[in-house]
Protein backbone atom coordinates (compact mmCIF):
# COMPACT_ATOMS: atom_id res chain seq x y z
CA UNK A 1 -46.92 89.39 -41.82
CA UNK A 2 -49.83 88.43 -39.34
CA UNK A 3 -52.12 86.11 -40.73
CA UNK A 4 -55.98 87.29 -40.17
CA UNK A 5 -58.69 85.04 -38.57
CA UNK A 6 -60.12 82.20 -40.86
CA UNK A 7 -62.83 79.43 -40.71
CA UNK A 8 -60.28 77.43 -38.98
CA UNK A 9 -59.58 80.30 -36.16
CA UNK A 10 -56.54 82.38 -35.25
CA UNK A 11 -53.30 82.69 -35.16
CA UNK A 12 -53.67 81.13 -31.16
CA UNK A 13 -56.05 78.45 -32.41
CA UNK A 14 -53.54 77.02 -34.73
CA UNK A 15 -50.59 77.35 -32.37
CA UNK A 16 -52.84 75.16 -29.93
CA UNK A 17 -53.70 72.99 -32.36
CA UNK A 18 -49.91 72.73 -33.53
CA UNK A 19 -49.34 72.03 -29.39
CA UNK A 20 -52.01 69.32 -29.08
CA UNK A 21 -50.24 67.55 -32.01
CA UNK A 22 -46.36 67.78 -30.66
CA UNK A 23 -47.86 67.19 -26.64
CA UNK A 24 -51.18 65.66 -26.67
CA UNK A 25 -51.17 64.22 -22.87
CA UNK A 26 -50.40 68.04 -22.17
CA UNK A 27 -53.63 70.33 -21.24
CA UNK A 28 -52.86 73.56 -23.52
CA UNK A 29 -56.28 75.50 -23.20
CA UNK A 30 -54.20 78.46 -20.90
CA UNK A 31 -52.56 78.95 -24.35
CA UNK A 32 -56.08 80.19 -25.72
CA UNK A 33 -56.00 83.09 -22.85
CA UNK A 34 -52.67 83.80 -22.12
CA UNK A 35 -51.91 82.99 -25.68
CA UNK A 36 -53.85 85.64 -26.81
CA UNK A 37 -53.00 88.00 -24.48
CA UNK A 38 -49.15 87.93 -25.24
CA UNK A 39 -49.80 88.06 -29.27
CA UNK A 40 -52.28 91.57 -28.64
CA UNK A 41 -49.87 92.97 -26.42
CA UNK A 42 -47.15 92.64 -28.73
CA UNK A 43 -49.49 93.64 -31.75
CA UNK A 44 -50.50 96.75 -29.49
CA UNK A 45 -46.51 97.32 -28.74
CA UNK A 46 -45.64 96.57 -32.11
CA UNK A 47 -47.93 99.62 -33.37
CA UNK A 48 -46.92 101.88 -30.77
CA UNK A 49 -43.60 101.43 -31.70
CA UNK A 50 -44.31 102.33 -35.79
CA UNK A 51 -46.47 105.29 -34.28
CA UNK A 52 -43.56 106.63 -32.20
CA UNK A 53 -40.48 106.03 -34.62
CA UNK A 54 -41.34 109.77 -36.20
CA UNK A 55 -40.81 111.35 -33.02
CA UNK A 56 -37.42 109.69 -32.43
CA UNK A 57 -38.43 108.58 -29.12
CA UNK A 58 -38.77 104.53 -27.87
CA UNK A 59 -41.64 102.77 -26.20
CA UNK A 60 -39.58 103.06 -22.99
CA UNK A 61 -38.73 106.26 -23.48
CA UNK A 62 -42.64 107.10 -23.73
CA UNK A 63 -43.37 105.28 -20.83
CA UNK A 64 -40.99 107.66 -18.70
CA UNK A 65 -42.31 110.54 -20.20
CA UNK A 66 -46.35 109.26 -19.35
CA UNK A 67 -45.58 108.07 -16.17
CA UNK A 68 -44.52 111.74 -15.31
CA UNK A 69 -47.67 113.17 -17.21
CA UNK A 70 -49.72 111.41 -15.27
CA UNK A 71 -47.91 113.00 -11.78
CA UNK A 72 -48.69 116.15 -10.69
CA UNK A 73 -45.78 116.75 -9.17
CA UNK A 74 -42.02 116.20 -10.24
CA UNK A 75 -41.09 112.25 -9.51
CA UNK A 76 -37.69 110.83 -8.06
CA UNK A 77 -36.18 108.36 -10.64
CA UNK A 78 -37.09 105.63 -8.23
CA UNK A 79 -40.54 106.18 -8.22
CA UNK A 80 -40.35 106.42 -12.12
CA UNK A 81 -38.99 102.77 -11.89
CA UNK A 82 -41.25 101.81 -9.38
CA UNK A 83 -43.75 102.67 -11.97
CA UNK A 84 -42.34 101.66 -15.31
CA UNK A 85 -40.85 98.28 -13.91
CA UNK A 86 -37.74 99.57 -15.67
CA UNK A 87 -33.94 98.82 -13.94
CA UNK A 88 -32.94 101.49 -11.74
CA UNK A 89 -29.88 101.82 -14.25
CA UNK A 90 -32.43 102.19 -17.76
CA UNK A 91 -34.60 104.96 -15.92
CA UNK A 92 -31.42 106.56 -15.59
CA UNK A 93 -30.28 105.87 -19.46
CA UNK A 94 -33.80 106.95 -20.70
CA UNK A 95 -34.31 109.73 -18.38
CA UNK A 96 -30.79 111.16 -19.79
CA UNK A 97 -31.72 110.41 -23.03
CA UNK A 98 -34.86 112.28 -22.57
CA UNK A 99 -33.38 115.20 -21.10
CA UNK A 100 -31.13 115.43 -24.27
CA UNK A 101 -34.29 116.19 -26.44
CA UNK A 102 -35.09 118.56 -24.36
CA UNK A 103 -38.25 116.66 -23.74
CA UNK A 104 -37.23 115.65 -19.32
CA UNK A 105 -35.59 117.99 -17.05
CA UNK A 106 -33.67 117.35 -13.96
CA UNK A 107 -33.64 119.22 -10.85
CA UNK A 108 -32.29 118.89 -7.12
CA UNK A 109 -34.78 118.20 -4.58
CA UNK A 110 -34.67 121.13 -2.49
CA UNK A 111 -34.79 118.95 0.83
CA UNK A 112 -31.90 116.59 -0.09
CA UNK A 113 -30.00 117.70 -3.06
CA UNK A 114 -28.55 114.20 -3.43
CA UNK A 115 -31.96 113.11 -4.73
CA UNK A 116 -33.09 114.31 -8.19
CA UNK A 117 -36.50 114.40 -9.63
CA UNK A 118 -37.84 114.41 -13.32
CA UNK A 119 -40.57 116.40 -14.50
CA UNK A 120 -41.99 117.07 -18.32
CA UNK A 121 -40.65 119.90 -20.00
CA UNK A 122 -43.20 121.71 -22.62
CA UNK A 123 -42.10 119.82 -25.10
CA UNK A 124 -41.92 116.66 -23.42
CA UNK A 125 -45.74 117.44 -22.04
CA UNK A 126 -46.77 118.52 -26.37
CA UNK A 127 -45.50 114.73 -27.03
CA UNK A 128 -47.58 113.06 -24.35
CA UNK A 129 -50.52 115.30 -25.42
CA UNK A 130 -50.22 114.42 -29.03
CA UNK A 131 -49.45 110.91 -28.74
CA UNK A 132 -51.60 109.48 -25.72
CA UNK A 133 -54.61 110.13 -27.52
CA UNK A 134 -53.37 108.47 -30.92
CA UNK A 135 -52.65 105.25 -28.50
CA UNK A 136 -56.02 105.43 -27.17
CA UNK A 137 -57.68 105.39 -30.40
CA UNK A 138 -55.65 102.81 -31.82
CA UNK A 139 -56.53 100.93 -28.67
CA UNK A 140 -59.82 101.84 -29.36
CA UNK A 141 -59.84 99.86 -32.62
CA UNK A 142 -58.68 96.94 -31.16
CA UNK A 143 -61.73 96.90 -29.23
CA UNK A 144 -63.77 97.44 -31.85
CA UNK A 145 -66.95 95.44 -31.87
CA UNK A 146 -67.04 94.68 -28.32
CA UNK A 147 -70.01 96.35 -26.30
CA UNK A 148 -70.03 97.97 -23.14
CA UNK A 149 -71.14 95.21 -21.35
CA UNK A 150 -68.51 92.84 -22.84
CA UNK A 151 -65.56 95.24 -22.29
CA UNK A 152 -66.55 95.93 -18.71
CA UNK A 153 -66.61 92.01 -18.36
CA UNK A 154 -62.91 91.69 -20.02
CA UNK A 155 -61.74 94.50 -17.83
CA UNK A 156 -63.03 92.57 -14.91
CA UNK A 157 -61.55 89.15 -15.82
CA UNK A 158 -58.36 90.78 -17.32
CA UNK A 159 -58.19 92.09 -13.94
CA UNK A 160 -58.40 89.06 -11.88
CA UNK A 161 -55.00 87.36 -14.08
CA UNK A 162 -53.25 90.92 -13.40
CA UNK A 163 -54.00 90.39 -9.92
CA UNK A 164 -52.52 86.70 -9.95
CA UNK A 165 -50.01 87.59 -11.75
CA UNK A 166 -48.72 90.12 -9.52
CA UNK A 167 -49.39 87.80 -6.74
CA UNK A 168 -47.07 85.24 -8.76
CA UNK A 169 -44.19 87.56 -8.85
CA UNK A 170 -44.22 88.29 -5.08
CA UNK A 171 -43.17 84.15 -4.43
């Protein structure tokens, strides 16, 4: 179990400090941003994962079925992957997966029937509706006590690493 902030920081602080004491000639401070930004995104992932178990579907799977919410038109499976940064095989295995539930359907794309796009069926478009909004809000909380002026700052800087990093994975 996680163990909340104390006098003497958190979680991050002490692996840094644990860091500085194995590799002391070793500058650690990117572990206090980067650090930090691995343990809330698996915190965040972690919860969406708990949230989603009722409704039988995976984190991957709901990142299919939001990346086609968020179209307004039917997508091609590559597109899906462009999108997700899934494998061109696991778009296929949760795209079939989804279509089993009844919650993705496949169809032929009328100008070249060898290509086949995914759209949201109701029920796949009720899910999204239901459980975006419970992700926002428990993204929400995570925010909680930051101002407007201090979450428009983090965007920005968060911003600036996503941009490197992107960058990084071009070399």
């Amino acid at each position: 179990m996680p163990q909340p902030a104390t006098s003497e920081g958190d979680f991050i602080d002490r692996v840094r400090r644990d860091w500085i004491k194995s590799y002391p000639d070793i500058d650690t401070s990117p572990v206090e941003v980067m650090g930090r930004i691995t343990r809330i995104s698996s915190q965040s992932l972690n919860q969406l994962d708990r949230a989603l178990a009722p409704s039988g579907i995976s984190r991957a799977e709901f990142d299919v079925l939001s990346a086609l919410a968020r179209s307004d038109r039917p997508l091609r499976a590559s597109e899906v992957t462009a999108v997700t940064m899934f494998s061109g095989a696991a778009t296929t295995k949760h795209a079939d997966r989804l279509g089993k539930l009844g919650l993705v359907q496949r169809t032929r794309f009328e100008h070249d029937g060898r290509v086949v796009l995914l759209q949201l069926t109701a029920a796949g478009r009720e899910l999204v509706k239901t459980e975006f909004p419970r992700r926002i809000d428990r993204d929400r909380r995570m925010l909680a006590g930051l101002d407007e002026n201090e979450l428009v700052q983090l965007a920005a800087l968060l911003r600036r690493i996503s941009v490197n990093a992107e960058s990084a994975a071009l070399d």
